[in-house]
PDB file of N, CA and C in Angstrom:
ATOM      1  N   UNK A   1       0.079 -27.803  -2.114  1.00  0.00           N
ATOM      2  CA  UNK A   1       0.159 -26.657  -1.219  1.00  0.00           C
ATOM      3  C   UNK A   1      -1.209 -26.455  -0.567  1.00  0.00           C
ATOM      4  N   UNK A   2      -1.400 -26.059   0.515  1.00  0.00           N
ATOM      5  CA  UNK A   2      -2.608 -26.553   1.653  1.00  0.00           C
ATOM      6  C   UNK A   2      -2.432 -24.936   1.175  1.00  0.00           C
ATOM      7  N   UNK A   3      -4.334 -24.210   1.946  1.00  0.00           N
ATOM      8  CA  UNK A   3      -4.749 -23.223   1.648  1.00  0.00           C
ATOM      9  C   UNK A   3      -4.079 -22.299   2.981  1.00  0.00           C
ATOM     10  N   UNK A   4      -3.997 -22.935   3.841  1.00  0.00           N
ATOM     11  CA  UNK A   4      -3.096 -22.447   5.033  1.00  0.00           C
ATOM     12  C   UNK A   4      -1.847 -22.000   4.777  1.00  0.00           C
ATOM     13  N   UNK A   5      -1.043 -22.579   3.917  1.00  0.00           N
ATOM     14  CA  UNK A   5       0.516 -22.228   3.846  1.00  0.00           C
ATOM     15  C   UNK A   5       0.221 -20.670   2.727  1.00  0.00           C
ATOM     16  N   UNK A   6      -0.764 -21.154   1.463  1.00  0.00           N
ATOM     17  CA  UNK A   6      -1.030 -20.503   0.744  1.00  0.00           C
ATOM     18  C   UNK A   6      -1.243 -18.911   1.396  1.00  0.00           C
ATOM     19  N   UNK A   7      -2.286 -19.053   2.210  1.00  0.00           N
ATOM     20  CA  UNK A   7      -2.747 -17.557   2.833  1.00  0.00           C
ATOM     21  C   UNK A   7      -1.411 -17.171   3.408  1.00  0.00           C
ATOM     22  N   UNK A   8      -0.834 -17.900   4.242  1.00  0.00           N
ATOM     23  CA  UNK A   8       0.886 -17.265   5.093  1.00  0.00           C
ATOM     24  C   UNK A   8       1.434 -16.815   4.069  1.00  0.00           C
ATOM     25  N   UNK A   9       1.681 -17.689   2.436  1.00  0.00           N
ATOM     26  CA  UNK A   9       2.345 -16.854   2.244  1.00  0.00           C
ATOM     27  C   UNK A   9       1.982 -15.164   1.162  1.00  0.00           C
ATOM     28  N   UNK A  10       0.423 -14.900   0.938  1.00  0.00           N
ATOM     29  CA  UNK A  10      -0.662 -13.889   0.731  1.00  0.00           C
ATOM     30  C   UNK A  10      -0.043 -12.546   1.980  1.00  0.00           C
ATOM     31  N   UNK A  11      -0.320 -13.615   3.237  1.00  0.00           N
ATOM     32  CA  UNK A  11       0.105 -12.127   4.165  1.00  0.00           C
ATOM     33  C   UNK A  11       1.070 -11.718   4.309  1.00  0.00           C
ATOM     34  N   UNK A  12       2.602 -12.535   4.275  1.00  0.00           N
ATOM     35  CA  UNK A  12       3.515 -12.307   4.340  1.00  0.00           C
ATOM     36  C   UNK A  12       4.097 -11.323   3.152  1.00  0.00           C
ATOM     37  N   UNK A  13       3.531 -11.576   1.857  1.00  0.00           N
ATOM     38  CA  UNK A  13       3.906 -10.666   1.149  1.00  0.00           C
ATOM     39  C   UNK A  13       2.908  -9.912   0.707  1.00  0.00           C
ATOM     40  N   UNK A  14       2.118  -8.563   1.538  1.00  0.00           N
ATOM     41  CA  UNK A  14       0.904  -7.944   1.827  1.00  0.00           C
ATOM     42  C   UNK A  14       0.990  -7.298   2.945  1.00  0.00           C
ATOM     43  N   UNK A  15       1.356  -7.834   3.916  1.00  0.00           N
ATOM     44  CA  UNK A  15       1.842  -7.344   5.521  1.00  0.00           C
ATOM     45  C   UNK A  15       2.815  -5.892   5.164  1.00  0.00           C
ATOM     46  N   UNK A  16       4.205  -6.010   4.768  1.00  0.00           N
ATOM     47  CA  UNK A  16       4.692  -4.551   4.579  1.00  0.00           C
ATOM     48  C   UNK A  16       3.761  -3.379   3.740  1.00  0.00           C
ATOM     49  N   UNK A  17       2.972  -3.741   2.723  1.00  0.00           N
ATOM     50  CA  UNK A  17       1.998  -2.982   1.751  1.00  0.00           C
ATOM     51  C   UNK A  17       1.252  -2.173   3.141  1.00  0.00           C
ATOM     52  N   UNK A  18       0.171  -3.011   3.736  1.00  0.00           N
ATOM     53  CA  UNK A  18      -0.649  -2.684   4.944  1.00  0.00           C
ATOM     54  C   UNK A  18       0.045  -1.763   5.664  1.00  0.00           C
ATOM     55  N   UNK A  19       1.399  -1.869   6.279  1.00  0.00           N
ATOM     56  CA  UNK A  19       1.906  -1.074   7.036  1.00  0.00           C
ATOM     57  C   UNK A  19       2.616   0.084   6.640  1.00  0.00           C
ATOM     58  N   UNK A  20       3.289  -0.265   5.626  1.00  0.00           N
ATOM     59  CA  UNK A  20       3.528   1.159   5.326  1.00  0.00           C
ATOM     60  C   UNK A  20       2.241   2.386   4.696  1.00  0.00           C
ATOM     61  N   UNK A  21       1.208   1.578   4.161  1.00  0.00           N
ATOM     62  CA  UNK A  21      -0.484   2.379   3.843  1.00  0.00           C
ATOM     63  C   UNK A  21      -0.907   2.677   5.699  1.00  0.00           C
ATOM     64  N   UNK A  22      -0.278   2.422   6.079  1.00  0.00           N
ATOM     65  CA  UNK A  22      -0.783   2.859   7.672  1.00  0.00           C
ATOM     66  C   UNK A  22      -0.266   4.294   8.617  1.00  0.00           C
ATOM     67  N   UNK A  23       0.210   4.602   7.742  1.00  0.00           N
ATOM     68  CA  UNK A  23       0.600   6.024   7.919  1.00  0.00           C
ATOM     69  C   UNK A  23       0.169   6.998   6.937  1.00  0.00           C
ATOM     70  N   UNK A  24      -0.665   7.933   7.928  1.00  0.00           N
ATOM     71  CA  UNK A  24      -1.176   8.990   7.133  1.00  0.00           C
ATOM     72  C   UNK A  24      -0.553   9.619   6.327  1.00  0.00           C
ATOM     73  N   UNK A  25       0.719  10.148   6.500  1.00  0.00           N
ATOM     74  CA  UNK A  25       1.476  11.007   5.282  1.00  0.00           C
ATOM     75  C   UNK A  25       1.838  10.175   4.637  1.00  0.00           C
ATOM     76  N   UNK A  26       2.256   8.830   4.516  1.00  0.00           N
ATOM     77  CA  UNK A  26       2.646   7.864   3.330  1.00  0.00           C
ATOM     78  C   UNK A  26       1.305   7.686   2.694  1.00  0.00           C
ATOM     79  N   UNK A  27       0.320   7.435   3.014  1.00  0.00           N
ATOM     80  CA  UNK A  27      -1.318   7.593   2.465  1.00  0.00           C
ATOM     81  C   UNK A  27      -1.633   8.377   1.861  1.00  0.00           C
ATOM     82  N   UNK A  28      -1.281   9.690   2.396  1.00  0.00           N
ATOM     83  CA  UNK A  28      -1.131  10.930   1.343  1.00  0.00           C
ATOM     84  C   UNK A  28       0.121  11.306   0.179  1.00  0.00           C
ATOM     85  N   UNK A  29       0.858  10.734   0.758  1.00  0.00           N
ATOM     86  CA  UNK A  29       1.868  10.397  -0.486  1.00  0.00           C
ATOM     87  C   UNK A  29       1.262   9.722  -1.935  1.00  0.00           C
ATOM     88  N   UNK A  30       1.261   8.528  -1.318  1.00  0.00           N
ATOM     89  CA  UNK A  30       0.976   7.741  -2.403  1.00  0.00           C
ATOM     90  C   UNK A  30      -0.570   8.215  -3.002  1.00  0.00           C
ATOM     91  N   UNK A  31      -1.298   8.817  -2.500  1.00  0.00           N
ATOM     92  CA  UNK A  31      -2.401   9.361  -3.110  1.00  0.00           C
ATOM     93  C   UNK A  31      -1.891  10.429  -3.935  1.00  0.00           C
ATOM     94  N   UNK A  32      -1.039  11.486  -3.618  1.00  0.00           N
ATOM     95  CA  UNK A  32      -0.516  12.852  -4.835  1.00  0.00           C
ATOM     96  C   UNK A  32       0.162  12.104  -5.053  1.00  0.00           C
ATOM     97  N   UNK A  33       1.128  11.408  -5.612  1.00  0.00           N
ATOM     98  CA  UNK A  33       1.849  10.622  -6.589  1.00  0.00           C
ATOM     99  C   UNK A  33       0.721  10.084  -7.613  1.00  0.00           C
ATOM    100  N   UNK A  34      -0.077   8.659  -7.112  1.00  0.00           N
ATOM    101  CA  UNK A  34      -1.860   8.228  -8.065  1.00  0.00           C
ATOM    102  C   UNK A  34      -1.987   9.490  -8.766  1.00  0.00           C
ATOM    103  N   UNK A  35      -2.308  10.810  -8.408  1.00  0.00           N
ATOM    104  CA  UNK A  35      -2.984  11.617  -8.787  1.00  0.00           C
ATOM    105  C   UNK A  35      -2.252  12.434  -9.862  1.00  0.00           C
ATOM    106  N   UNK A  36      -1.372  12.815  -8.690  1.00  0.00           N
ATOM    107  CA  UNK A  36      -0.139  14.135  -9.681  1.00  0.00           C
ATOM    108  C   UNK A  36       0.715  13.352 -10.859  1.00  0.00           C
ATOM    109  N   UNK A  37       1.167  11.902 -10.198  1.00  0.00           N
ATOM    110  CA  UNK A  37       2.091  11.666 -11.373  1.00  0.00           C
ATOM    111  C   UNK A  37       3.880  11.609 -10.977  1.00  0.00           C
ATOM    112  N   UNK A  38       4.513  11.622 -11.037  1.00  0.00           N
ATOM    113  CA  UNK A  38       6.015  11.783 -10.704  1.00  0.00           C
ATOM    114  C   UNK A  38       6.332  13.153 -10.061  1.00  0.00           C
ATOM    115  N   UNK A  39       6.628  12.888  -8.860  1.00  0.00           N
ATOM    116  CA  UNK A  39       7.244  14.490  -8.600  1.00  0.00           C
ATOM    117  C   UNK A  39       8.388  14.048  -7.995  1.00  0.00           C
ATOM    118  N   UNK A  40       9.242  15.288  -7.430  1.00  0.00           N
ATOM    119  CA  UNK A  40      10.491  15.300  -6.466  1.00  0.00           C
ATOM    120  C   UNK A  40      10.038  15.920  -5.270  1.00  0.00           C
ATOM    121  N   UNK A  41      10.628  15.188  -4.795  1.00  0.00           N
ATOM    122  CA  UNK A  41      11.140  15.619  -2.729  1.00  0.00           C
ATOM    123  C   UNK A  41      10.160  16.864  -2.603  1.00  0.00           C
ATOM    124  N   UNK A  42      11.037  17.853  -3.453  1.00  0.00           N
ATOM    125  CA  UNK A  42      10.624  19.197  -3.165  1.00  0.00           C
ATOM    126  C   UNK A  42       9.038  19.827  -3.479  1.00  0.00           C
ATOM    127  N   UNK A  43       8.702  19.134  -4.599  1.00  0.00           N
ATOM    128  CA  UNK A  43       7.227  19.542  -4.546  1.00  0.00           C
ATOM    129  C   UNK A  43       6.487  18.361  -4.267  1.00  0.00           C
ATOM    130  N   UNK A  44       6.622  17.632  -3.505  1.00  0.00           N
ATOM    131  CA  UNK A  44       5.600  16.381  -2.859  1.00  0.00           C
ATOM    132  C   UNK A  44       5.733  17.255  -1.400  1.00  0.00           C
ATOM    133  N   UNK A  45       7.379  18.154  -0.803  1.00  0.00           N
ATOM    134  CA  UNK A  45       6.558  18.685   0.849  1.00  0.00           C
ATOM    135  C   UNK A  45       6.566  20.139   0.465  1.00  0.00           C
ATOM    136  N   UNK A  46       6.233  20.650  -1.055  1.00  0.00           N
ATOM    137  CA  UNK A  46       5.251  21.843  -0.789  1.00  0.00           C
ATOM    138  C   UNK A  46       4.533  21.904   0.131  1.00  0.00           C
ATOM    139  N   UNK A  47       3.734  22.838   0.933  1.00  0.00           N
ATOM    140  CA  UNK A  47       2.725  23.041   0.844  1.00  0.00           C
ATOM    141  C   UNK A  47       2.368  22.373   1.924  1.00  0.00           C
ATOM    142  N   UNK A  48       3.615  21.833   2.645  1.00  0.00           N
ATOM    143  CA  UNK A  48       3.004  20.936   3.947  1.00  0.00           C
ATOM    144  C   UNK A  48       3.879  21.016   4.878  1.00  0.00           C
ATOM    145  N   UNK A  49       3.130  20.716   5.726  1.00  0.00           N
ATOM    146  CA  UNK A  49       3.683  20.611   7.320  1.00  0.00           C
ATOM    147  C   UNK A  49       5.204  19.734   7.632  1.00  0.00           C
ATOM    148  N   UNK A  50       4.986  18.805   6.818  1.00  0.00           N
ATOM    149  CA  UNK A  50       6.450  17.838   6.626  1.00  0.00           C
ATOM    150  C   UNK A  50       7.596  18.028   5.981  1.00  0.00           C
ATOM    151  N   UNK A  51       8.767  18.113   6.368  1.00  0.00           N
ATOM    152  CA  UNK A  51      10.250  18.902   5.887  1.00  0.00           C
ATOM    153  C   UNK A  51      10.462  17.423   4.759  1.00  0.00           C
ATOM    154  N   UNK A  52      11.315  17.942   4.330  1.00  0.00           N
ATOM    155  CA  UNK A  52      11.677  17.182   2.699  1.00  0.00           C
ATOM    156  C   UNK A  52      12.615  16.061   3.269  1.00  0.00           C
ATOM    157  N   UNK A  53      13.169  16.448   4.325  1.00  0.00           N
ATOM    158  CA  UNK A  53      13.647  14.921   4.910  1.00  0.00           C
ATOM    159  C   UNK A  53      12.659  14.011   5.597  1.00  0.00           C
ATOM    160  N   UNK A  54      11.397  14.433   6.011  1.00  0.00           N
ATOM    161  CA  UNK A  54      10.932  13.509   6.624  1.00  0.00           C
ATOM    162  C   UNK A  54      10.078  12.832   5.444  1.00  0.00           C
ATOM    163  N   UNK A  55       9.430  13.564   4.567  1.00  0.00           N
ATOM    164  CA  UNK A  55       9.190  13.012   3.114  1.00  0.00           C
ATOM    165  C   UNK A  55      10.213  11.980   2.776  1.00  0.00           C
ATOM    166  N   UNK A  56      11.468  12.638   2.789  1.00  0.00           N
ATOM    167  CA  UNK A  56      12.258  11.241   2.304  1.00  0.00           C
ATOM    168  C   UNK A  56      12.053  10.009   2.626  1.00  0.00           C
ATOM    169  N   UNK A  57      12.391  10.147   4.552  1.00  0.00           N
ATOM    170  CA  UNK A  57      12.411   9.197   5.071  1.00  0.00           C
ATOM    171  C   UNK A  57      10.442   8.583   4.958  1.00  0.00           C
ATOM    172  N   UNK A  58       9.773   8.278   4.549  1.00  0.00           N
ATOM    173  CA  UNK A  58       8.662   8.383   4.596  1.00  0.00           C
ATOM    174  C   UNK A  58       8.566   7.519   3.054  1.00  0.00           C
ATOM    175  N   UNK A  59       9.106   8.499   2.093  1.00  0.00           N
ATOM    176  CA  UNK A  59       9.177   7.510   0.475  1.00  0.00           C
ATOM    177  C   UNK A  59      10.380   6.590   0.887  1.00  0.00           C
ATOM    178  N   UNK A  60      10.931   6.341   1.406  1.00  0.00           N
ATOM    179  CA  UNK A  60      12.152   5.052   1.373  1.00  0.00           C
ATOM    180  C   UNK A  60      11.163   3.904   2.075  1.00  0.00           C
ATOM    181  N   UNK A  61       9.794   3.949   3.094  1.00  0.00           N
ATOM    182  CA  UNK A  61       9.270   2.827   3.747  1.00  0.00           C
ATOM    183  C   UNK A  61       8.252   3.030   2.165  1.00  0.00           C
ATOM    184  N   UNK A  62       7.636   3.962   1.790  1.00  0.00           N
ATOM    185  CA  UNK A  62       7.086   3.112   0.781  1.00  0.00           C
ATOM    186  C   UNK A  62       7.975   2.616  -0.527  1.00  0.00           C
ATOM    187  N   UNK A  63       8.846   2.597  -0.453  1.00  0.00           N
ATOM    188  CA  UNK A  63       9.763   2.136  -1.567  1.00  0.00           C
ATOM    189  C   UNK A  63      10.271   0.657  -1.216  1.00  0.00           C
ATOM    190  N   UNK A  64      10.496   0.566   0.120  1.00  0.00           N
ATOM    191  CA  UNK A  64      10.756  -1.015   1.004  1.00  0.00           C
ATOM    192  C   UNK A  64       9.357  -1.686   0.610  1.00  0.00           C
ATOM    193  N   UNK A  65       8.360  -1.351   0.785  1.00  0.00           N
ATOM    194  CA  UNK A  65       6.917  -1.940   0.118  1.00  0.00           C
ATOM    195  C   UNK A  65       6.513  -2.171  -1.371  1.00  0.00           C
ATOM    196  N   UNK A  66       7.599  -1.331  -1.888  1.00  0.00           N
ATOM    197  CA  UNK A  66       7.738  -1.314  -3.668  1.00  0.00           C
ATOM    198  C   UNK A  66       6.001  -0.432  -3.753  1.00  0.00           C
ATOM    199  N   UNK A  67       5.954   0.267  -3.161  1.00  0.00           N
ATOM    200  CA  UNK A  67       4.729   1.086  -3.374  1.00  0.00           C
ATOM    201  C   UNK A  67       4.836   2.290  -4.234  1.00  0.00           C
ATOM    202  N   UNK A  68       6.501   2.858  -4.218  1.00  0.00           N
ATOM    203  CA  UNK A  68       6.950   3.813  -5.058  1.00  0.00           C
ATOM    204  C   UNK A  68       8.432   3.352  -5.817  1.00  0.00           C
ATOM    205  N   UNK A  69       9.121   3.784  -6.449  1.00  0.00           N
ATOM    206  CA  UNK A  69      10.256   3.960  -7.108  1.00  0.00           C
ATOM    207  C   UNK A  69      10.717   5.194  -7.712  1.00  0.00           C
ATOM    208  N   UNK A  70      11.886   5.838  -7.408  1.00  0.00           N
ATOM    209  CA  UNK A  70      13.125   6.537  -7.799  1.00  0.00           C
ATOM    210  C   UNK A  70      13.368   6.546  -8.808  1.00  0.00           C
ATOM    211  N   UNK A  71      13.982   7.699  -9.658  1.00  0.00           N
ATOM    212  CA  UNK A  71      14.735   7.540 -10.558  1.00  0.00           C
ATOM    213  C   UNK A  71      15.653   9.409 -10.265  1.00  0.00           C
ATOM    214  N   UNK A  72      16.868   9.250 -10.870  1.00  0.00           N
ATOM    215  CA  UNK A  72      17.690  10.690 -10.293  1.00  0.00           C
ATOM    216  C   UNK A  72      17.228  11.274 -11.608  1.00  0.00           C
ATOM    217  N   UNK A  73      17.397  12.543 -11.777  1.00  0.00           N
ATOM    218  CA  UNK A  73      17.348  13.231 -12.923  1.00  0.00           C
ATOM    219  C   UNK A  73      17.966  14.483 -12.223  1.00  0.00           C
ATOM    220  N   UNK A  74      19.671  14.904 -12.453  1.00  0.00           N
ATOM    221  CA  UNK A  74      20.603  15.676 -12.331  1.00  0.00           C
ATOM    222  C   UNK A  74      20.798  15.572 -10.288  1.00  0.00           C
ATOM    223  N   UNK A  75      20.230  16.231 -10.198  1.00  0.00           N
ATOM    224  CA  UNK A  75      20.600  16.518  -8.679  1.00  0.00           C
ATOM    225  C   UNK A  75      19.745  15.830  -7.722  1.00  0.00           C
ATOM    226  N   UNK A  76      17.928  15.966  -8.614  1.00  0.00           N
ATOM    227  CA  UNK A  76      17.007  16.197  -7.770  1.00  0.00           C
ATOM    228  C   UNK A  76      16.578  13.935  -8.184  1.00  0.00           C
ATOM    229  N   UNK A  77      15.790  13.191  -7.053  1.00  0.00           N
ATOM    230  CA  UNK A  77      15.171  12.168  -6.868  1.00  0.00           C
ATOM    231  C   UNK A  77      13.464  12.476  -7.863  1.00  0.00           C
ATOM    232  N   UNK A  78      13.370  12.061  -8.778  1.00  0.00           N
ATOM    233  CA  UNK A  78      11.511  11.686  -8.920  1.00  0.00           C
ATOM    234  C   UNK A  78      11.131  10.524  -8.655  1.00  0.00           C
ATOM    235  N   UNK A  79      10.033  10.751  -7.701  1.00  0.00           N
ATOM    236  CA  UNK A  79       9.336   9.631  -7.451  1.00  0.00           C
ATOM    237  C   UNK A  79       7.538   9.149  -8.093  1.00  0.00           C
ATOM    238  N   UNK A  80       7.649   7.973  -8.180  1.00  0.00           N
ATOM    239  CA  UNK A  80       6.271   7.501  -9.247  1.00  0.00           C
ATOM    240  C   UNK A  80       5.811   6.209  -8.138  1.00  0.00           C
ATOM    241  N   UNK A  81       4.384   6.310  -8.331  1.00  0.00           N
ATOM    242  CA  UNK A  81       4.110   5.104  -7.786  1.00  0.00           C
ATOM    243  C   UNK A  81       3.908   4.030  -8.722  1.00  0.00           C
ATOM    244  N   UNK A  82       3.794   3.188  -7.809  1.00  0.00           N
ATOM    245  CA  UNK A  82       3.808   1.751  -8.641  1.00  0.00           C
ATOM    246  C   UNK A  82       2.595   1.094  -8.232  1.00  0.00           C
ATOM    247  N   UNK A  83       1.910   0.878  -8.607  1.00  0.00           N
ATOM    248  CA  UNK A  83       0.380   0.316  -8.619  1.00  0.00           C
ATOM    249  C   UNK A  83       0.436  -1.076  -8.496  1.00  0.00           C
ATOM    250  N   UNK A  84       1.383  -1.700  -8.890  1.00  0.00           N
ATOM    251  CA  UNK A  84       1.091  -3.387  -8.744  1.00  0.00           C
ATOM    252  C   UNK A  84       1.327  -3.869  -7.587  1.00  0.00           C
ATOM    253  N   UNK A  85       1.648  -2.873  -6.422  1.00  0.00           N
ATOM    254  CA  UNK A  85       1.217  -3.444  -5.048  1.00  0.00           C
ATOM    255  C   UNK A  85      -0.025  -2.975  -4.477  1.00  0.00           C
ATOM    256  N   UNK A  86      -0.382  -2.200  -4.607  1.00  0.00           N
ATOM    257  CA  UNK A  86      -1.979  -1.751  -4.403  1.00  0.00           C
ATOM    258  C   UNK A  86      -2.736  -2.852  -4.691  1.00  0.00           C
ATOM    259  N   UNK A  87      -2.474  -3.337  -6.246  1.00  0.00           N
ATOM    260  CA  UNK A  87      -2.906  -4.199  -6.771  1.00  0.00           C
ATOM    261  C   UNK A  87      -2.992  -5.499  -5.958  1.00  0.00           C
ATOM    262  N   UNK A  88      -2.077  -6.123  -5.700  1.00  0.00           N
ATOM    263  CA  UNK A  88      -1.832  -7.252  -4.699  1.00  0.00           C
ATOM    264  C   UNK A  88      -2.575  -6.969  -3.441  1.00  0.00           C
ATOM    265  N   UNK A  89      -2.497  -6.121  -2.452  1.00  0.00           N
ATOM    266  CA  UNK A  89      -3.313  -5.695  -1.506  1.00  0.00           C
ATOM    267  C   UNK A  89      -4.904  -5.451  -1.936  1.00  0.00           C
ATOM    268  N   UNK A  90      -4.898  -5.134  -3.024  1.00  0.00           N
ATOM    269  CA  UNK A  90      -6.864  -5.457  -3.472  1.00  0.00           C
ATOM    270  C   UNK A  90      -7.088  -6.795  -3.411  1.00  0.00           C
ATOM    271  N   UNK A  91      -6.322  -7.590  -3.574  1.00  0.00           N
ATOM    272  CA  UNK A  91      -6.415  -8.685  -4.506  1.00  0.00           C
ATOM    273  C   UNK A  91      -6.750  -9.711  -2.667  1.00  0.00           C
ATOM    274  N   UNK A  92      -5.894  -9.188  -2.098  1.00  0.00           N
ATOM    275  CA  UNK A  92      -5.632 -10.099  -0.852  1.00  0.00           C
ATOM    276  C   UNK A  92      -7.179  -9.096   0.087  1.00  0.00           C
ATOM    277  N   UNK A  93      -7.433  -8.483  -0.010  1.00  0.00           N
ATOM    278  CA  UNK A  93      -8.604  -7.765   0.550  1.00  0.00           C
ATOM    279  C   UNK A  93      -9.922  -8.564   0.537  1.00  0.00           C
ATOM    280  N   UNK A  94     -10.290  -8.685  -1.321  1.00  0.00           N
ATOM    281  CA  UNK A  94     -11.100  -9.370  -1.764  1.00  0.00           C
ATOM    282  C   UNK A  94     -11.228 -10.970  -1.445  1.00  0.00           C
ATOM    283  N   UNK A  95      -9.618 -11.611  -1.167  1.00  0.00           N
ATOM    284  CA  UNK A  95     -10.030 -12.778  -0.569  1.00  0.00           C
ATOM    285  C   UNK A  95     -10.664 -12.998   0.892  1.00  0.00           C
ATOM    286  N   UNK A  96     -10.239 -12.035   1.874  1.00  0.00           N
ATOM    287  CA  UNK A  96     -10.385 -11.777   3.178  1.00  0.00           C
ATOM    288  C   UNK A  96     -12.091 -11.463   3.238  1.00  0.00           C
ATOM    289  N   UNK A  97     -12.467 -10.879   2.099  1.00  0.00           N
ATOM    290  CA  UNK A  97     -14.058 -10.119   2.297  1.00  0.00           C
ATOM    291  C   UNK A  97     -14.398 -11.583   1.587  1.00  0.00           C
ATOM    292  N   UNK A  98     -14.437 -12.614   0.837  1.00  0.00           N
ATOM    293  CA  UNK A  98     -14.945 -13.737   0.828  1.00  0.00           C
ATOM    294  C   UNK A  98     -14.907 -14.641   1.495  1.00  0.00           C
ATOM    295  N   UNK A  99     -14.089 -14.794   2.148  1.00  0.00           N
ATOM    296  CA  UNK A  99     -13.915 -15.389   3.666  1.00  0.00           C
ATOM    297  C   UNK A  99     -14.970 -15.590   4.550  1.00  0.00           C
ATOM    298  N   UNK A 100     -15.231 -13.444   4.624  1.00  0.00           N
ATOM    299  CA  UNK A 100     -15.929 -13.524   6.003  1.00  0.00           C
ATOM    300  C   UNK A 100     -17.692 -13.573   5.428  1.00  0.00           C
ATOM    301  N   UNK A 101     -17.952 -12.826   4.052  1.00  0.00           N
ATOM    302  CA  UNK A 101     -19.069 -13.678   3.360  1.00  0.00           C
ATOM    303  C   UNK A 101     -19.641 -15.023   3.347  1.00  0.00           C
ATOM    304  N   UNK A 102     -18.220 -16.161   3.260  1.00  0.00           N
ATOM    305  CA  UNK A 102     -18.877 -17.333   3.584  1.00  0.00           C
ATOM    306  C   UNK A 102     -19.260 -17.735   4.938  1.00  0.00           C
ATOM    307  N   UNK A 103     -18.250 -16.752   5.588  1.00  0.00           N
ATOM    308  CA  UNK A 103     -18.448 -17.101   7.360  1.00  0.00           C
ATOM    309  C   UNK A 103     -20.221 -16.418   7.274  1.00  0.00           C
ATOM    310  N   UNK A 104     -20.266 -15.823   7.019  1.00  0.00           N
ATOM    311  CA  UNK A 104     -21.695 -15.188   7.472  1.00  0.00           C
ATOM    312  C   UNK A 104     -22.789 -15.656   7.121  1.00  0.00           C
ATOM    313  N   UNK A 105     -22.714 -16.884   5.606  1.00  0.00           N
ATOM    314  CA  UNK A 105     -23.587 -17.665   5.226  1.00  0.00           C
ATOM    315  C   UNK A 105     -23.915 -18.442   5.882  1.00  0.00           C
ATOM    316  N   UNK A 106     -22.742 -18.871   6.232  1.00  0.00           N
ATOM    317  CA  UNK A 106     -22.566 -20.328   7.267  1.00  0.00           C
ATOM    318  C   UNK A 106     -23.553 -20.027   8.450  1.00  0.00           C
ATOM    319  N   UNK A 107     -23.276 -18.997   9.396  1.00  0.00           N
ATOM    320  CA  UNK A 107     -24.126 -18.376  10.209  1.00  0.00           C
ATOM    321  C   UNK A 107     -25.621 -17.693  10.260  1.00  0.00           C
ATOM    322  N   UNK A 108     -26.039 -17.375   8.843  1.00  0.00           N
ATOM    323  CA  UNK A 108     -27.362 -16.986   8.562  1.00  0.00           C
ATOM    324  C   UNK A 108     -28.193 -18.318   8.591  1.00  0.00           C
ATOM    325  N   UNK A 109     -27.178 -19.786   8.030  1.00  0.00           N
ATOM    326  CA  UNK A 109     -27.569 -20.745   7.534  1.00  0.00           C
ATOM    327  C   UNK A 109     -28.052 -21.942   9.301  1.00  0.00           C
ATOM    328  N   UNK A 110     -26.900 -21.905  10.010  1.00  0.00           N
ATOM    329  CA  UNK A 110     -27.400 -22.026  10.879  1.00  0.00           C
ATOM    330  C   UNK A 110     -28.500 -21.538  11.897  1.00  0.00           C
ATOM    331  N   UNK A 111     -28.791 -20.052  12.073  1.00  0.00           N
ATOM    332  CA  UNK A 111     -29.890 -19.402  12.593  1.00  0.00           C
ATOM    333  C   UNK A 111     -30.875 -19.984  12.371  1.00  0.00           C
ATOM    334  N   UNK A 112     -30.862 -19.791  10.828  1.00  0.00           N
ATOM    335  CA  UNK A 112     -32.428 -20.504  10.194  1.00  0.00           C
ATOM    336  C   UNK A 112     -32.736 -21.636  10.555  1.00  0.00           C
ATOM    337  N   UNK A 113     -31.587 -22.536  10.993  1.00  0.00           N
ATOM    338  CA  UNK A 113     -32.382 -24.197  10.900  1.00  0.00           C
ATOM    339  C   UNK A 113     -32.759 -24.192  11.852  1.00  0.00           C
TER     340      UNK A 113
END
């Protein structure tokens, strides 16, 4: 497997993570979830500007990213995040910032000669 196919397939599964972290209220989602822990619908749009349906619709793109997961308990949805895509998106970050580290060696290295 060539390092080319390798990285396609790094972004390809990393690309939905990025985009759904690209929206501010899913950003803030998944930050009070990290923080708070499991909540429902109803107290994740306490306290905010965003109606409990657009929260919904909002945890279903981070749930397509596996950034959160569901579980029912009687009537009401709790939602928890799931860290092992964060995880993967660090992971693919850190290769990208060694990348451009070596690119920049390469370039300090040429200046000098």
């Amino acid at each position: 497997m060539s390092l080319n196919s390798a990285l396609r397939r790094e972004v390809s599964r990393t690309a939905p993570i990025f985009a759904a972290l690209g929206d501010e209220t899913r950003l803030q989602l998944v930050a009070r979830l990290s923080s708070d822990g499991p909540l429902s619908i109803t107290r994740l749009a306490a306290g905010s500007a965003v109606t409990r349906q657009a929260v919904t619709k909002h945890l279903n793109v981070l749930a397509t990213a596996g950034l959160v997961s569901d579980v029912r308990r009687g009537r009401e949805r709790i939602w928890e995040f799931e860290p092992k895509q964060v995880e993967a998106a660090r992971i693919y970050l850190e290769h990208v910032s060694k990348r451009w580290d070596e690119a920049l060696d390469r370039l300090k290295k040429f200046v000098e000669e």
